[in-house]
PDB file of N, CA and C in Angstrom:
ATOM      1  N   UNK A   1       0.821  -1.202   0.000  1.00  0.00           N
ATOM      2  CA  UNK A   1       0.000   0.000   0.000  1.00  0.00           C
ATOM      3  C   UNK A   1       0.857   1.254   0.000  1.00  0.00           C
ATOM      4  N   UNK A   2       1.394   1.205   1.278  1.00  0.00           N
ATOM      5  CA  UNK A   2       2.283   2.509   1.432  1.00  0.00           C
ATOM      6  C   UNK A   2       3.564   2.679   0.261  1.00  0.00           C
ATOM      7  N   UNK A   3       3.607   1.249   0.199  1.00  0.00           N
ATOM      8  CA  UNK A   3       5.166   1.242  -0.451  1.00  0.00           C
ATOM      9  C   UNK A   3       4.966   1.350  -1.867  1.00  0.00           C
ATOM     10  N   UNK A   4       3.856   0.878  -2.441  1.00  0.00           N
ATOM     11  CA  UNK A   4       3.269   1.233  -3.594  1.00  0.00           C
ATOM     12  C   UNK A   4       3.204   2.900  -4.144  1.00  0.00           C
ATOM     13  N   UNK A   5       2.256   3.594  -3.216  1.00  0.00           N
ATOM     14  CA  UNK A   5       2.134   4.572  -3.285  1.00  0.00           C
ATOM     15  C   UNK A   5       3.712   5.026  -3.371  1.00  0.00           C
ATOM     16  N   UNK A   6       4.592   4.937  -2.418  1.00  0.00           N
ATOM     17  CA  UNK A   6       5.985   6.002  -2.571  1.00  0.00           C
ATOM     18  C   UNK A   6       6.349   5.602  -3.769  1.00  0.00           C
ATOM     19  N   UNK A   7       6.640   3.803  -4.416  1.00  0.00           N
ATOM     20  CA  UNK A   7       7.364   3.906  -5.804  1.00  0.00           C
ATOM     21  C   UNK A   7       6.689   4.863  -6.895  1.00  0.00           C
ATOM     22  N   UNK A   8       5.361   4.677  -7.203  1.00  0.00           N
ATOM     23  CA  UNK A   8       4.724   5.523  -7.737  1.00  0.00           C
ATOM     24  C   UNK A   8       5.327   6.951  -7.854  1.00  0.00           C
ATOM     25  N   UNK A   9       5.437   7.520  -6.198  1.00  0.00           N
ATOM     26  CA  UNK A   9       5.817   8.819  -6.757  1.00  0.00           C
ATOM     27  C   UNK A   9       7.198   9.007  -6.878  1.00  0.00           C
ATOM     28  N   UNK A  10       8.074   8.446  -6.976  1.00  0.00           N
ATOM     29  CA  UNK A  10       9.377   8.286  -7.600  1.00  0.00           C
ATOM     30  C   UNK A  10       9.345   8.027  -8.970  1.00  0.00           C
ATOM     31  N   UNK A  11       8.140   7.249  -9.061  1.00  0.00           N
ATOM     32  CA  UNK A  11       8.497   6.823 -10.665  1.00  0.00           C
ATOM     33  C   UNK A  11       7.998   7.986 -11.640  1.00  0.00           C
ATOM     34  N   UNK A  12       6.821   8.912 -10.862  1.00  0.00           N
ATOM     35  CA  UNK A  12       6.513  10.016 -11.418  1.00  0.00           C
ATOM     36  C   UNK A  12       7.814  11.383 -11.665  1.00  0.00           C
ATOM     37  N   UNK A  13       8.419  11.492 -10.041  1.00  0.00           N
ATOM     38  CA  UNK A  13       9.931  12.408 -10.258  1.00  0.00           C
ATOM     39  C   UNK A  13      10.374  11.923 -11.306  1.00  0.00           C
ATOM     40  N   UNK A  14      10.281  10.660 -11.966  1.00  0.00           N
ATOM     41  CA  UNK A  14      11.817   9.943 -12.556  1.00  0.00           C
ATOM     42  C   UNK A  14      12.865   9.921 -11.925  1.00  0.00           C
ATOM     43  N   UNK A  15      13.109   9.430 -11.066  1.00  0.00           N
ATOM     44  CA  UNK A  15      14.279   9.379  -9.961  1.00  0.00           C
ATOM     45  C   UNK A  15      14.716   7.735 -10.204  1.00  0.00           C
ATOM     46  N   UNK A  16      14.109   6.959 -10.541  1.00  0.00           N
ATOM     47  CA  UNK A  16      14.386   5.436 -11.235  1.00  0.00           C
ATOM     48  C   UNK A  16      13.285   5.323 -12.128  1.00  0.00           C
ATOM     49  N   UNK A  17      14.293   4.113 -12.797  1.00  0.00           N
ATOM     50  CA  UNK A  17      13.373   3.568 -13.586  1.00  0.00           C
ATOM     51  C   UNK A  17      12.200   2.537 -13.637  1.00  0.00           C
ATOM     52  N   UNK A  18      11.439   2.816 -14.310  1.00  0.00           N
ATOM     53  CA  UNK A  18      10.212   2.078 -13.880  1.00  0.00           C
ATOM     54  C   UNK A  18      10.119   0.246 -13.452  1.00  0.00           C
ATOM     55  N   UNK A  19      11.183  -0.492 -14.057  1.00  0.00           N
ATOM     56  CA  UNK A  19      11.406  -1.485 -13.649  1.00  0.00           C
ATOM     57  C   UNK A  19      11.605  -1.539 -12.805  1.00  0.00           C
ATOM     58  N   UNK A  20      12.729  -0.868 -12.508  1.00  0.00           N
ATOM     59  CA  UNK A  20      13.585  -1.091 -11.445  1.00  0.00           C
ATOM     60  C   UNK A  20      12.710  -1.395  -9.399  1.00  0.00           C
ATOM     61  N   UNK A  21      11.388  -0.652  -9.531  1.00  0.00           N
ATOM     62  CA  UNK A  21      10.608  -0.299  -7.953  1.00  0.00           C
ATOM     63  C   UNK A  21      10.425  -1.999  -7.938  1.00  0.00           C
ATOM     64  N   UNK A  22       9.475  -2.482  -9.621  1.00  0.00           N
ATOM     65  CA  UNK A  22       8.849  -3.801  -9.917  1.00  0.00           C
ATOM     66  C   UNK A  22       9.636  -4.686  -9.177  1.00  0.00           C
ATOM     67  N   UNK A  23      11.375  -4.788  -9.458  1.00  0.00           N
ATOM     68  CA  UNK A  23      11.557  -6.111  -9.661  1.00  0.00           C
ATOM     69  C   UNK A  23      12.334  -5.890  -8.026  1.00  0.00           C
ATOM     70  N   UNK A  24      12.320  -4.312  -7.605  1.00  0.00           N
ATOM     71  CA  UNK A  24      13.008  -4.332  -6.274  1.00  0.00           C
ATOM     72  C   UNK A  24      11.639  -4.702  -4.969  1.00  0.00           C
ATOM     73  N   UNK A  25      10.578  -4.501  -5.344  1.00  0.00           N
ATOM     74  CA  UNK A  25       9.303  -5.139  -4.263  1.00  0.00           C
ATOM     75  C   UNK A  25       9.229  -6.535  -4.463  1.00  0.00           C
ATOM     76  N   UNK A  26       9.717  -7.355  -5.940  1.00  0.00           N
ATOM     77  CA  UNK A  26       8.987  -8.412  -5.867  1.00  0.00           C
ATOM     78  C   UNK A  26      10.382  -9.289  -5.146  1.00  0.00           C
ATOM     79  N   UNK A  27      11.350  -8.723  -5.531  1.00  0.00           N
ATOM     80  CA  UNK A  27      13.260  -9.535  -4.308  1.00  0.00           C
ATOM     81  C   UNK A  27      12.452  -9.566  -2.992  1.00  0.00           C
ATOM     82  N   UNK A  28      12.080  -8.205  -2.659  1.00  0.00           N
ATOM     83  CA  UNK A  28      11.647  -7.634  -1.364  1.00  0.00           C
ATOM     84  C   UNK A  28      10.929  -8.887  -1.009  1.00  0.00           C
ATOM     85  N   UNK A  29       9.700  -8.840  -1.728  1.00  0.00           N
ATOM     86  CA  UNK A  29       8.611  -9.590  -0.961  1.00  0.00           C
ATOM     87  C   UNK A  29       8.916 -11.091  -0.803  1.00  0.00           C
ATOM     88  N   UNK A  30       9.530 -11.485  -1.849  1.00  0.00           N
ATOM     89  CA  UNK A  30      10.405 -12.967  -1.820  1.00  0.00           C
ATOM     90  C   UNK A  30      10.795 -13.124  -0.475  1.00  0.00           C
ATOM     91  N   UNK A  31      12.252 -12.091  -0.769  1.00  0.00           N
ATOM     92  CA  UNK A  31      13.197 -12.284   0.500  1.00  0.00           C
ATOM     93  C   UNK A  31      12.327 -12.883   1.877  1.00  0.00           C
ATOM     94  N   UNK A  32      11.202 -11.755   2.008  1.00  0.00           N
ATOM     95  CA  UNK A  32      10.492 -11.334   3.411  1.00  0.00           C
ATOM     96  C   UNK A  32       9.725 -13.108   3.789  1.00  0.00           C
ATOM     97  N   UNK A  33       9.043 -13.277   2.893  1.00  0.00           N
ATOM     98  CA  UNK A  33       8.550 -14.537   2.656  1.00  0.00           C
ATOM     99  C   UNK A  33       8.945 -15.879   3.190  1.00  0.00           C
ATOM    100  N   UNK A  34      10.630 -15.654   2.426  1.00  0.00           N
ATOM    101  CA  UNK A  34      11.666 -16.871   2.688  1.00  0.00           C
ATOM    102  C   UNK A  34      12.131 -16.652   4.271  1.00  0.00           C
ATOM    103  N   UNK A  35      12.393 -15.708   4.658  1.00  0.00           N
ATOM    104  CA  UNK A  35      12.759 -15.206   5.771  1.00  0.00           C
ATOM    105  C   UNK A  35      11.798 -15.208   6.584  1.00  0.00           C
ATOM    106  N   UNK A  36      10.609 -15.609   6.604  1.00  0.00           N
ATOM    107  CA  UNK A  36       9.240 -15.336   7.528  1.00  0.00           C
ATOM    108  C   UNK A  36       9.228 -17.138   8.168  1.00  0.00           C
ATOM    109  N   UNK A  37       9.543 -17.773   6.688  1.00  0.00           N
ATOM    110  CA  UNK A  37       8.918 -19.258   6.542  1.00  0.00           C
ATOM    111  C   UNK A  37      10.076 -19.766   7.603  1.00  0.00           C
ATOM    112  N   UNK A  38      11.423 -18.965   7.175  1.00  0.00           N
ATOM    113  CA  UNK A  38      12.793 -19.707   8.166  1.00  0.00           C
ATOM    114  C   UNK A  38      12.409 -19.368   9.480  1.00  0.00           C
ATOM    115  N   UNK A  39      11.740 -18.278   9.897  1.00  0.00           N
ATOM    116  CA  UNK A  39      11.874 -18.108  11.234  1.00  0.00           C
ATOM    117  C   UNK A  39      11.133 -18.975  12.141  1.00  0.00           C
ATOM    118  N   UNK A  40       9.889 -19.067  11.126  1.00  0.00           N
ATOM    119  CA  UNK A  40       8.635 -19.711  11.887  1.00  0.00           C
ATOM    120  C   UNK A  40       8.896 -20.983  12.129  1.00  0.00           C
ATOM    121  N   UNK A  41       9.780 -21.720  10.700  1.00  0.00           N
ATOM    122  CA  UNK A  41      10.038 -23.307  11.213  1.00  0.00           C
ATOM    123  C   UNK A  41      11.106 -23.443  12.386  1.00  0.00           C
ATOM    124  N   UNK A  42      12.108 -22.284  12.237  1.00  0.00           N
ATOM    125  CA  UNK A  42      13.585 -22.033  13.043  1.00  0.00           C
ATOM    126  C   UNK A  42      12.574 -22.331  14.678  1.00  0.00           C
ATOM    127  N   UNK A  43      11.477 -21.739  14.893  1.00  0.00           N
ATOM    128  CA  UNK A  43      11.477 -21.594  16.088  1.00  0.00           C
ATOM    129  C   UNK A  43      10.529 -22.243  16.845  1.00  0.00           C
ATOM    130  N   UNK A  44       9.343 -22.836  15.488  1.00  0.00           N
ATOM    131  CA  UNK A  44       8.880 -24.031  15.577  1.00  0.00           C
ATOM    132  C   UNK A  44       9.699 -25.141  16.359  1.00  0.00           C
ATOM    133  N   UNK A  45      10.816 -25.112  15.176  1.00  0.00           N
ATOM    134  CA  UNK A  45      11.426 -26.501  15.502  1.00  0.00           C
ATOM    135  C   UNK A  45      11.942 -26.627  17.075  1.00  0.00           C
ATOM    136  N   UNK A  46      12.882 -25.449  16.959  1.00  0.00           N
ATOM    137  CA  UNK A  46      13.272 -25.356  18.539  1.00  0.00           C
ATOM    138  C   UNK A  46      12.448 -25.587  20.018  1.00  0.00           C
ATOM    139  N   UNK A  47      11.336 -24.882  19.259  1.00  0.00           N
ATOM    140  CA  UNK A  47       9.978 -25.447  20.824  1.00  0.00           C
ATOM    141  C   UNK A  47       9.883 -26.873  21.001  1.00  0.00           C
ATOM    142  N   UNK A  48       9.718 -27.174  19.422  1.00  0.00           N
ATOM    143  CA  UNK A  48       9.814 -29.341  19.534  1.00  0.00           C
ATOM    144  C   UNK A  48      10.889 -29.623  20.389  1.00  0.00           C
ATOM    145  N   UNK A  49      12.018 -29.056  20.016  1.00  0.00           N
ATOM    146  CA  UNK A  49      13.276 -29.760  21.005  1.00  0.00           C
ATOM    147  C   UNK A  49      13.143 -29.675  22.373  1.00  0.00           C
ATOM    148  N   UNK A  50      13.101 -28.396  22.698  1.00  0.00           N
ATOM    149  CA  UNK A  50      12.716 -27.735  24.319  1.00  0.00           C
ATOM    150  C   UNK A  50      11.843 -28.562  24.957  1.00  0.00           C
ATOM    151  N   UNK A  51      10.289 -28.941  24.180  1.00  0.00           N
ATOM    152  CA  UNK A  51      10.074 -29.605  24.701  1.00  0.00           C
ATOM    153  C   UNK A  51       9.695 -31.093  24.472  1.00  0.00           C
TER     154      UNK A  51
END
């Protein structure tokens, strides 16, 4: 939402190029994703051990 809106108005300045917001939200949202899934099993798993 928010982050939408700001590339938008960058892409309006022309301050980058229009690809460039695309393919840097969709790394973003990947990354966040992969990194969400590691934590949750990371700490999943660890509660199994604990207990």
């Amino acid at each position: 939402g928010a982050f939408r809106i700001y590339v938008q108005h960058l892409d309006r300045k022309g301050v980058v190029p229009f690809g460039v917001p695309i393919s840097v939200a969709a790394i973003c949202t990947t990354a966040l994703v992969i990194y969400e899934n590691m934590v949750l099993a990371n700490s999943s798993g660890i509660l199994n051990q604990l207990n």
